[in-house]
PDB file of N, CA and C in Angstrom:
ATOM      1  N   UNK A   1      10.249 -26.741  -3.586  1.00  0.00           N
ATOM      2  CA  UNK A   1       9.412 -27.604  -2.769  1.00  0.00           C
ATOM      3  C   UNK A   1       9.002 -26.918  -1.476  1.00  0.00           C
ATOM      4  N   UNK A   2       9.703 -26.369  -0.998  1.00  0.00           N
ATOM      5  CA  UNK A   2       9.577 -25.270   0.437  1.00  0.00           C
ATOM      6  C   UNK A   2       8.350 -24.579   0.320  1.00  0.00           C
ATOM      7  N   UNK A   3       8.614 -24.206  -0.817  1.00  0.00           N
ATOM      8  CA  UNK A   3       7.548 -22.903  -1.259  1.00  0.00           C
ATOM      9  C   UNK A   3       5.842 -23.468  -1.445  1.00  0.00           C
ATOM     10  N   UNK A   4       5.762 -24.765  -1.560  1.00  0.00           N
ATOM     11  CA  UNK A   4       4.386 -25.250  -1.710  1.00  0.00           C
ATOM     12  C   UNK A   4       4.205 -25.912  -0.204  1.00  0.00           C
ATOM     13  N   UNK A   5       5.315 -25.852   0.483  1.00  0.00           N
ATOM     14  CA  UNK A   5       4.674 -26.396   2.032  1.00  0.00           C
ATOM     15  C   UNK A   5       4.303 -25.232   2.544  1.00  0.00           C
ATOM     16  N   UNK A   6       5.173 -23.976   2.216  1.00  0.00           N
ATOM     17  CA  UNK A   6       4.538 -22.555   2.597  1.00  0.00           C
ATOM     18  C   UNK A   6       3.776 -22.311   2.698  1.00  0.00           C
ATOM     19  N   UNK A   7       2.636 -22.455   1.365  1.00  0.00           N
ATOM     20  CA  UNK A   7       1.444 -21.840   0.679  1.00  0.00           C
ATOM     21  C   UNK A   7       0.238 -23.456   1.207  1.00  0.00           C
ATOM     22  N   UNK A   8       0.677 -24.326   1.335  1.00  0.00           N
ATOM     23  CA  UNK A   8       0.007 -25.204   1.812  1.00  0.00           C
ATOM     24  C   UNK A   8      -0.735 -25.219   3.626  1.00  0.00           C
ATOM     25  N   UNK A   9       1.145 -24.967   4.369  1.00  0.00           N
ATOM     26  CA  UNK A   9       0.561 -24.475   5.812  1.00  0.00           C
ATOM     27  C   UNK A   9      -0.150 -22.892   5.664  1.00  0.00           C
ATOM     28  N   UNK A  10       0.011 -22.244   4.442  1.00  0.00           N
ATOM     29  CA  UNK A  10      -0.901 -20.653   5.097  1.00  0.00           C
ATOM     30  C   UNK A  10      -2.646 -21.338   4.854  1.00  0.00           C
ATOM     31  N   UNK A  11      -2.855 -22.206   3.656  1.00  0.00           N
ATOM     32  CA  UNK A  11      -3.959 -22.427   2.931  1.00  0.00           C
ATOM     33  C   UNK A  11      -4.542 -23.213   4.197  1.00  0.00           C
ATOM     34  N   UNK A  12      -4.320 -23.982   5.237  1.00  0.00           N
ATOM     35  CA  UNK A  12      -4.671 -25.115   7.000  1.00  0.00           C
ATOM     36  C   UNK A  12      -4.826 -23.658   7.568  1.00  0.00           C
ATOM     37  N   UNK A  13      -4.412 -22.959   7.254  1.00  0.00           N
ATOM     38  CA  UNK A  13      -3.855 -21.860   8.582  1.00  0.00           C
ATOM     39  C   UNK A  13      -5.421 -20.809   8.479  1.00  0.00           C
ATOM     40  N   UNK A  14      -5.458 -20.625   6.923  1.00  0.00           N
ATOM     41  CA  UNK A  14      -6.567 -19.169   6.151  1.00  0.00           C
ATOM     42  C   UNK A  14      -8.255 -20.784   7.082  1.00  0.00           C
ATOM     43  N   UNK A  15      -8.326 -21.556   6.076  1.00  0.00           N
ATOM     44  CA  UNK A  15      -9.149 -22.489   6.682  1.00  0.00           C
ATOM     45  C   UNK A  15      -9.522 -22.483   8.581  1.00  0.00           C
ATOM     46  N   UNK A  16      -8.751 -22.943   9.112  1.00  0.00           N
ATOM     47  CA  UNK A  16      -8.546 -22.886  10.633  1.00  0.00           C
ATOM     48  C   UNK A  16      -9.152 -21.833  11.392  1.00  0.00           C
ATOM     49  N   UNK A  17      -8.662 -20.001  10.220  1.00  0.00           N
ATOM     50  CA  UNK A  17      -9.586 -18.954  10.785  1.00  0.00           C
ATOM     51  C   UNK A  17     -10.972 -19.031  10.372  1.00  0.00           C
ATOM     52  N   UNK A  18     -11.319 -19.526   9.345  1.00  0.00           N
ATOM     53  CA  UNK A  18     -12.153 -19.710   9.339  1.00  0.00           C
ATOM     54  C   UNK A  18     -13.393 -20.009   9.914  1.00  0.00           C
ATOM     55  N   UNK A  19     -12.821 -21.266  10.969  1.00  0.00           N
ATOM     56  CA  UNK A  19     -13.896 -21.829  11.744  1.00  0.00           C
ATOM     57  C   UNK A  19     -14.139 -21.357  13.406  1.00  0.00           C
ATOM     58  N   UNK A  20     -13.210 -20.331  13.265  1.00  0.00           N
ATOM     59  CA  UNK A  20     -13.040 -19.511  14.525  1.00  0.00           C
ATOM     60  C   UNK A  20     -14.384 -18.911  14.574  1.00  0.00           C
ATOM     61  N   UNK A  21     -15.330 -18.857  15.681  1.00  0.00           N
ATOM     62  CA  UNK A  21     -16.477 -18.538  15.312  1.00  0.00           C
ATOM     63  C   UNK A  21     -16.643 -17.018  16.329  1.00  0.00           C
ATOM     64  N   UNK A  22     -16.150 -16.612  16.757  1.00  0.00           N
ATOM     65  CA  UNK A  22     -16.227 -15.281  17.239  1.00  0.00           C
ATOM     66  C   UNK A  22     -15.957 -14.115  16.241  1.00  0.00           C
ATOM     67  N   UNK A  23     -16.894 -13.184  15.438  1.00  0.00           N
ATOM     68  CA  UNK A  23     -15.951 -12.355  13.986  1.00  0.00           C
ATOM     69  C   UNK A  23     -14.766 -12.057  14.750  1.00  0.00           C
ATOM     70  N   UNK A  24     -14.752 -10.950  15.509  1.00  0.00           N
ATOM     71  CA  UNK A  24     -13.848 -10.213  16.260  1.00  0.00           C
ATOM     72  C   UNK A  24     -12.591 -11.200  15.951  1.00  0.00           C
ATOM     73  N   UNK A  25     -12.195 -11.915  16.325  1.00  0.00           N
ATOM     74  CA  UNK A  25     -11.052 -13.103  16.469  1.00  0.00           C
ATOM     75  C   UNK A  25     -10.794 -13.434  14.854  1.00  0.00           C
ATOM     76  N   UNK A  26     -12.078 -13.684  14.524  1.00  0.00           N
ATOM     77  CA  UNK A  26     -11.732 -14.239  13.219  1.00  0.00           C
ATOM     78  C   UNK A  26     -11.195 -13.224  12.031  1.00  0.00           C
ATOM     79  N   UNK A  27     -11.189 -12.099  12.256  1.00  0.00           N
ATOM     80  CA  UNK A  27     -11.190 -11.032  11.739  1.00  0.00           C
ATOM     81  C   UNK A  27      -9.903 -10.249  11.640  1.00  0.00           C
ATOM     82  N   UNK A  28      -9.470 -10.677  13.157  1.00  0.00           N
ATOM     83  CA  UNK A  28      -7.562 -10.874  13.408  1.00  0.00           C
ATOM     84  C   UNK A  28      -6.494 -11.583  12.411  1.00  0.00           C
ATOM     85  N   UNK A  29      -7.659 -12.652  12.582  1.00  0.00           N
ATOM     86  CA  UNK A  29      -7.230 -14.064  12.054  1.00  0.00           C
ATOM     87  C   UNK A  29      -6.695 -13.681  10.208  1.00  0.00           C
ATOM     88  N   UNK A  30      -7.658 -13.071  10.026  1.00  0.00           N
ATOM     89  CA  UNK A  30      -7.645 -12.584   8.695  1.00  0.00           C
ATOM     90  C   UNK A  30      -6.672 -11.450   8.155  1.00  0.00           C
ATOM     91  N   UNK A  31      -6.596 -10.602   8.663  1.00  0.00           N
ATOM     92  CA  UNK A  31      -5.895  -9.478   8.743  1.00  0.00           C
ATOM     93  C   UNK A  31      -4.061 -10.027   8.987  1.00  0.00           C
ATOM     94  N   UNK A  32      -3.921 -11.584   9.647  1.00  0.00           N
ATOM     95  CA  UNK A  32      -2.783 -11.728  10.408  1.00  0.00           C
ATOM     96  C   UNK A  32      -2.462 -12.390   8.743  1.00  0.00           C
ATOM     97  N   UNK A  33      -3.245 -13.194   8.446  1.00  0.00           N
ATOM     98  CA  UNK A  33      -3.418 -14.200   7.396  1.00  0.00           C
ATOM     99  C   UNK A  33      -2.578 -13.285   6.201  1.00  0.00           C
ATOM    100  N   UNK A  34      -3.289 -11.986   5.996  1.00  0.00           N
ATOM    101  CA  UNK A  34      -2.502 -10.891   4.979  1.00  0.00           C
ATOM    102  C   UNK A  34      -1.236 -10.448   5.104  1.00  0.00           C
ATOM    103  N   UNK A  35      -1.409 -10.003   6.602  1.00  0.00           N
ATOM    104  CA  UNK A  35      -0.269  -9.625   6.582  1.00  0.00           C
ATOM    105  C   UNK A  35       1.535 -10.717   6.343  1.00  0.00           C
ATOM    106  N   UNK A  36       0.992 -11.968   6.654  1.00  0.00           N
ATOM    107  CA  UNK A  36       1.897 -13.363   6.393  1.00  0.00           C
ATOM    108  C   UNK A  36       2.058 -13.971   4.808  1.00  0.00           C
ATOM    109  N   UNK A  37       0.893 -13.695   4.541  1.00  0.00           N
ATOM    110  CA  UNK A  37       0.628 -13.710   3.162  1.00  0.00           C
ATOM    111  C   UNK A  37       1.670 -13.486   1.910  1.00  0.00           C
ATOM    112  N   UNK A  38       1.112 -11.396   2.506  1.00  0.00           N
ATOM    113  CA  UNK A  38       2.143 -11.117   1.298  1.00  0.00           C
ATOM    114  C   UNK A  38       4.303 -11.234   0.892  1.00  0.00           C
ATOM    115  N   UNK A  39       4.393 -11.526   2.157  1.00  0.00           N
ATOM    116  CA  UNK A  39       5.489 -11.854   1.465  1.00  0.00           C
ATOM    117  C   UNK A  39       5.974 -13.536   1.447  1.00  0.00           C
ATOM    118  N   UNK A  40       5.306 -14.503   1.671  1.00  0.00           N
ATOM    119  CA  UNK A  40       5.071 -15.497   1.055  1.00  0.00           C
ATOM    120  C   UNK A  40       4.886 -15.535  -0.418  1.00  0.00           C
ATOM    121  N   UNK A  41       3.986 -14.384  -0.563  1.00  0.00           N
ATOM    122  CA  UNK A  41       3.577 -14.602  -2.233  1.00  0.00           C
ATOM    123  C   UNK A  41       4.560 -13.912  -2.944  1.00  0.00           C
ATOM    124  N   UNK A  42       5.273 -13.031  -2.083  1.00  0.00           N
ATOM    125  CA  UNK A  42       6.605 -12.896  -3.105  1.00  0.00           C
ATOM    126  C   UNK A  42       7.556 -13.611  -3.013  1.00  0.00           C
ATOM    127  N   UNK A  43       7.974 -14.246  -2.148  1.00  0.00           N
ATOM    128  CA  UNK A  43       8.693 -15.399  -2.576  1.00  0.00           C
ATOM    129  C   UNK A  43       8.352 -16.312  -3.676  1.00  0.00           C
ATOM    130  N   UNK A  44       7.592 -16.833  -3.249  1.00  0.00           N
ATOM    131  CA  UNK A  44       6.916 -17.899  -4.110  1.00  0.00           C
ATOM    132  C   UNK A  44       6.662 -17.198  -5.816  1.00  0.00           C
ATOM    133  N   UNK A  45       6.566 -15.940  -6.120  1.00  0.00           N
ATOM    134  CA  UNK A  45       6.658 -15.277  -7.058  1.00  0.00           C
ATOM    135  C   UNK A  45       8.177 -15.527  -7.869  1.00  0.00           C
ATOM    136  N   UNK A  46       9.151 -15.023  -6.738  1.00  0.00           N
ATOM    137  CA  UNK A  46      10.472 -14.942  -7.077  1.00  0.00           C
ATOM    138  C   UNK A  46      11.179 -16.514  -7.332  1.00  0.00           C
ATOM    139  N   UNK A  47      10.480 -17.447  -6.393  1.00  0.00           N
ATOM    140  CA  UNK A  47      11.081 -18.656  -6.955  1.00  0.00           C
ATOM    141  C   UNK A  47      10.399 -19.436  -8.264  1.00  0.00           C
ATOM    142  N   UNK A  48       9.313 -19.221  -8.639  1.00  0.00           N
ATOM    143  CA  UNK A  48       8.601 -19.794  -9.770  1.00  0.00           C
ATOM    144  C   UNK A  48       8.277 -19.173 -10.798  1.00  0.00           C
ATOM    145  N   UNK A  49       8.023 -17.809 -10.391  1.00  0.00           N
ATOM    146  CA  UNK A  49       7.905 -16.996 -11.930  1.00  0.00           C
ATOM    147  C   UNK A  49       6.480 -16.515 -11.533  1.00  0.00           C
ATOM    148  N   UNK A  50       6.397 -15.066 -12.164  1.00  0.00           N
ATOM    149  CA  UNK A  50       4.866 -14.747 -12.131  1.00  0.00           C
ATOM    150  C   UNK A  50       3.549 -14.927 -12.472  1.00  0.00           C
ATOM    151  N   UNK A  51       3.797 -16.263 -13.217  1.00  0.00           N
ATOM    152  CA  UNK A  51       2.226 -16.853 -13.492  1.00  0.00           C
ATOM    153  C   UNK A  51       1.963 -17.709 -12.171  1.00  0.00           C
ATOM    154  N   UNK A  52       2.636 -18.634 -11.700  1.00  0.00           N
ATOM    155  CA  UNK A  52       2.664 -19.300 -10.530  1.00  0.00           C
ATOM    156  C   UNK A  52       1.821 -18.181  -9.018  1.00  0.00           C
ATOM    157  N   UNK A  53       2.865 -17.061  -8.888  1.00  0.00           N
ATOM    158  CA  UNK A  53       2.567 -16.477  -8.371  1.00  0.00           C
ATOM    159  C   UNK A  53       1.239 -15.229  -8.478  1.00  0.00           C
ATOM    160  N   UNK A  54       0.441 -15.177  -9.548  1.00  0.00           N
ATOM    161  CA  UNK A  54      -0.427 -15.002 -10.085  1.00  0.00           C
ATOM    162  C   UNK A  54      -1.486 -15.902  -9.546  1.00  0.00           C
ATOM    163  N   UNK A  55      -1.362 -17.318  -9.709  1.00  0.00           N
ATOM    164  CA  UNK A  55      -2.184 -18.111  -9.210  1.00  0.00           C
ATOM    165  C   UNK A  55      -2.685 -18.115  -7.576  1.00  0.00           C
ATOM    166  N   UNK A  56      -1.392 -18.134  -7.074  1.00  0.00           N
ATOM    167  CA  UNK A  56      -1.695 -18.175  -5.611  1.00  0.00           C
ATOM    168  C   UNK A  56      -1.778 -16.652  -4.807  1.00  0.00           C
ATOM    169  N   UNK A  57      -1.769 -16.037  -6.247  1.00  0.00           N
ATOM    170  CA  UNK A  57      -2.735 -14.995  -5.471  1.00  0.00           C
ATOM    171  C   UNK A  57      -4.072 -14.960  -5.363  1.00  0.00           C
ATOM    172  N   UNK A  58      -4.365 -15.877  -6.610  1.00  0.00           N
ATOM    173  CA  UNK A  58      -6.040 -16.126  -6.991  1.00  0.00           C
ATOM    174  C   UNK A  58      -6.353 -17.523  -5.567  1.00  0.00           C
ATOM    175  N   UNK A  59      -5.129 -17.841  -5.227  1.00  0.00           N
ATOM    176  CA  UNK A  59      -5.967 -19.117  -4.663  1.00  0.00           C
ATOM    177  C   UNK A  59      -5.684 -18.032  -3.296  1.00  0.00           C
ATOM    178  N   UNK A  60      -5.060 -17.107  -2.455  1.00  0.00           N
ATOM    179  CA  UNK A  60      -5.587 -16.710  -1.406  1.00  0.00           C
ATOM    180  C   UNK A  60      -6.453 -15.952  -1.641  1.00  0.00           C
ATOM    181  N   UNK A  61      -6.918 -15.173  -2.099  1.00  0.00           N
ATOM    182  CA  UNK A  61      -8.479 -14.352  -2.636  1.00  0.00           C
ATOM    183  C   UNK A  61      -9.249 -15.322  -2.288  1.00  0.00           C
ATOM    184  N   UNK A  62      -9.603 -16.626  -2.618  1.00  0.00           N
ATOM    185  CA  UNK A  62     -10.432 -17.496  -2.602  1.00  0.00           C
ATOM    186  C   UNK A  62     -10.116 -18.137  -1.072  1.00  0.00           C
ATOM    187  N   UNK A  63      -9.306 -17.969  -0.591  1.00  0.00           N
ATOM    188  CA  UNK A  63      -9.052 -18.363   0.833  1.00  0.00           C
ATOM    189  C   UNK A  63      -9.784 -17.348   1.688  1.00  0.00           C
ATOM    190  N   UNK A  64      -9.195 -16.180   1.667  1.00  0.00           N
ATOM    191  CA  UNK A  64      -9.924 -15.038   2.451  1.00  0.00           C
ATOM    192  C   UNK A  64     -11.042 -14.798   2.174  1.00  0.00           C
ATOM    193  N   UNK A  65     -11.636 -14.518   0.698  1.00  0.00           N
ATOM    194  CA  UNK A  65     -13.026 -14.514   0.530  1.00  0.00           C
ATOM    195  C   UNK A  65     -13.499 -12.675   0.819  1.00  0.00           C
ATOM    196  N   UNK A  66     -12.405 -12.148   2.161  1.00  0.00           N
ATOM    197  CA  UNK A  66     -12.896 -11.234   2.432  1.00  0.00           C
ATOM    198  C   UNK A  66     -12.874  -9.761   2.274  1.00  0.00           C
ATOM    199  N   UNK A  67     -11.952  -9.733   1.279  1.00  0.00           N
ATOM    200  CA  UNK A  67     -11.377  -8.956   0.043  1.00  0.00           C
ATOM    201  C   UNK A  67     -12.538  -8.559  -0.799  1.00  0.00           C
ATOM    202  N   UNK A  68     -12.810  -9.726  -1.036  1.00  0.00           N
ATOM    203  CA  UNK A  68     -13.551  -9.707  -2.340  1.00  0.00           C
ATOM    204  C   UNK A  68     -14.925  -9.648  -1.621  1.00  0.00           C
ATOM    205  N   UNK A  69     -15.744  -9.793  -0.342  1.00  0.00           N
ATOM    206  CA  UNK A  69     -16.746  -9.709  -0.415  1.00  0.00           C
ATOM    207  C   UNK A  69     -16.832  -8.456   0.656  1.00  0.00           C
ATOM    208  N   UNK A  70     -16.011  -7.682   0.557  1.00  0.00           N
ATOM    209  CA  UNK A  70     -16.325  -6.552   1.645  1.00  0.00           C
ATOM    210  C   UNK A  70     -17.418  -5.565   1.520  1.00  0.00           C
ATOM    211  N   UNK A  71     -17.645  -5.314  -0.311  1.00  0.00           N
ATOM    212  CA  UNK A  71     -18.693  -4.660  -0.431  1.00  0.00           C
ATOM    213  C   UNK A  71     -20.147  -4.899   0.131  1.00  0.00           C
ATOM    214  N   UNK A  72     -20.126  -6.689   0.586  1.00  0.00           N
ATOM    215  CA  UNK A  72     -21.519  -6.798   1.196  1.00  0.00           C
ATOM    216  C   UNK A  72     -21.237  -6.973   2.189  1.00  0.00           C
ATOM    217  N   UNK A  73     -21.450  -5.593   3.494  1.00  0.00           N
ATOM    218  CA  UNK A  73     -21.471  -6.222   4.825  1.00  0.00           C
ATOM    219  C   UNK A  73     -22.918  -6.302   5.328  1.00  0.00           C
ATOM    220  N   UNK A  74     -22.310  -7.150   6.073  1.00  0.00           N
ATOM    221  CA  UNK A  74     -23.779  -7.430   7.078  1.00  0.00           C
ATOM    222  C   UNK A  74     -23.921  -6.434   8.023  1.00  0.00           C
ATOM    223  N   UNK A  75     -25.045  -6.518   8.583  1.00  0.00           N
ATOM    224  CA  UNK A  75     -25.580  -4.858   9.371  1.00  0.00           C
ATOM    225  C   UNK A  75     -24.949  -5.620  11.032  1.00  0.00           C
ATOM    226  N   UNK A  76     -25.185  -4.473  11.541  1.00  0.00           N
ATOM    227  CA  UNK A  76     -24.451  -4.906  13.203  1.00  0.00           C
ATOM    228  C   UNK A  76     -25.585  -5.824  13.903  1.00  0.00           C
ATOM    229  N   UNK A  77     -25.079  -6.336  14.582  1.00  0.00           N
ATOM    230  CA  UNK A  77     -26.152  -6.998  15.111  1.00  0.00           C
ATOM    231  C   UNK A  77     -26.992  -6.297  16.559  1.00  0.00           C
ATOM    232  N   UNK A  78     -28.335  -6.811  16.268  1.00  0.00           N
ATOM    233  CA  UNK A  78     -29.777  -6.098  16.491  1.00  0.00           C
ATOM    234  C   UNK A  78     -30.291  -5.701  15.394  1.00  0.00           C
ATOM    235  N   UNK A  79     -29.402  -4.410  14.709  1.00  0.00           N
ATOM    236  CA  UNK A  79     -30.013  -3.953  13.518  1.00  0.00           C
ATOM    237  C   UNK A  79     -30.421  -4.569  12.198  1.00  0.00           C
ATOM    238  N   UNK A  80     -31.856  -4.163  11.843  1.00  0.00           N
ATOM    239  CA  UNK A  80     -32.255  -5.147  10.626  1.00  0.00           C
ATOM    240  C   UNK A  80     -31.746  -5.135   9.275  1.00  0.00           C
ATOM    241  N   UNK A  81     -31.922  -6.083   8.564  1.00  0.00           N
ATOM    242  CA  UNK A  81     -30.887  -5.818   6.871  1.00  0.00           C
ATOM    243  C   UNK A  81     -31.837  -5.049   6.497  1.00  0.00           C
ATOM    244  N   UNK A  82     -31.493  -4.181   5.219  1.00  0.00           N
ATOM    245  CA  UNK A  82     -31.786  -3.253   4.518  1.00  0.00           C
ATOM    246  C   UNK A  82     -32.529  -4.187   3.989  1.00  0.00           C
ATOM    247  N   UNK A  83     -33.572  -3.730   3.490  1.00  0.00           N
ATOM    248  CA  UNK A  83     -35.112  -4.279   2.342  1.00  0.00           C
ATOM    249  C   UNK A  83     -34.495  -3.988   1.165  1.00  0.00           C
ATOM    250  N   UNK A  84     -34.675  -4.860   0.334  1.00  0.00           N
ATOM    251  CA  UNK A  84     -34.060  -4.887  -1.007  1.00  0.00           C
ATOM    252  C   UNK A  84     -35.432  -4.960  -1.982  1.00  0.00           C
ATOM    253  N   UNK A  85     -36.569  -4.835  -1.384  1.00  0.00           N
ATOM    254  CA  UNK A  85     -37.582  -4.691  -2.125  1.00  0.00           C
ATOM    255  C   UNK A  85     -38.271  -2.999  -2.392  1.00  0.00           C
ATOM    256  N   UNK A  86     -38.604  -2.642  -3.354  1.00  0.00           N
ATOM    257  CA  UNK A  86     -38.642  -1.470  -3.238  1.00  0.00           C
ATOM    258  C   UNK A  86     -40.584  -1.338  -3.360  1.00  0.00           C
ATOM    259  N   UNK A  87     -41.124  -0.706  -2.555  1.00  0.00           N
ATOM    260  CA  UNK A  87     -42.533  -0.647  -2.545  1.00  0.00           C
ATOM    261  C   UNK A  87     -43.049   0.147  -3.386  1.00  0.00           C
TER     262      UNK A  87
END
């Protein structure tokens, strides 16, 4: 039971950075989020078994988002996005 209030306060916690609207901060936020993360998810591995813990690896991926979408960054700001149209 511990183990789903765990993964419940990180899941308020991943959300919360979310709405932090400065990247810089939010970006902390994220990085702090991992680093708290992973050994949560081994616990939670070790107390339920590795499909469980399988899952809530899929459900922080889907929390962070930013794993998985690093390949598209956005350009710095001033600078314009790349044209994806080719002339």
């Amino acid at each position: 039971m511990e183990s789903f209030l765990i993964v419940l306060f990180w899941v308020v916690c991943g959300n919360a950075v979310a709405l932090v609207p400065v990247q810089r901060h939010a970006e902390i936020g994220r990085l702090a989020l991992i680093a708290v993360g992973i050994p949560c998810l081994g616990y939670i591995t070790l107390q339920h078994g590795p499909w469980l813990g399988l899952a809530m690896l899929l459900l922080g991926a889907l929390v962070l988002r930013w794993p998985l979408g690093r390949a598209r960054r956005l350009p710095p700001e001033g600078e314009a996005a790349p044209s994806t149209h080719s002339a």
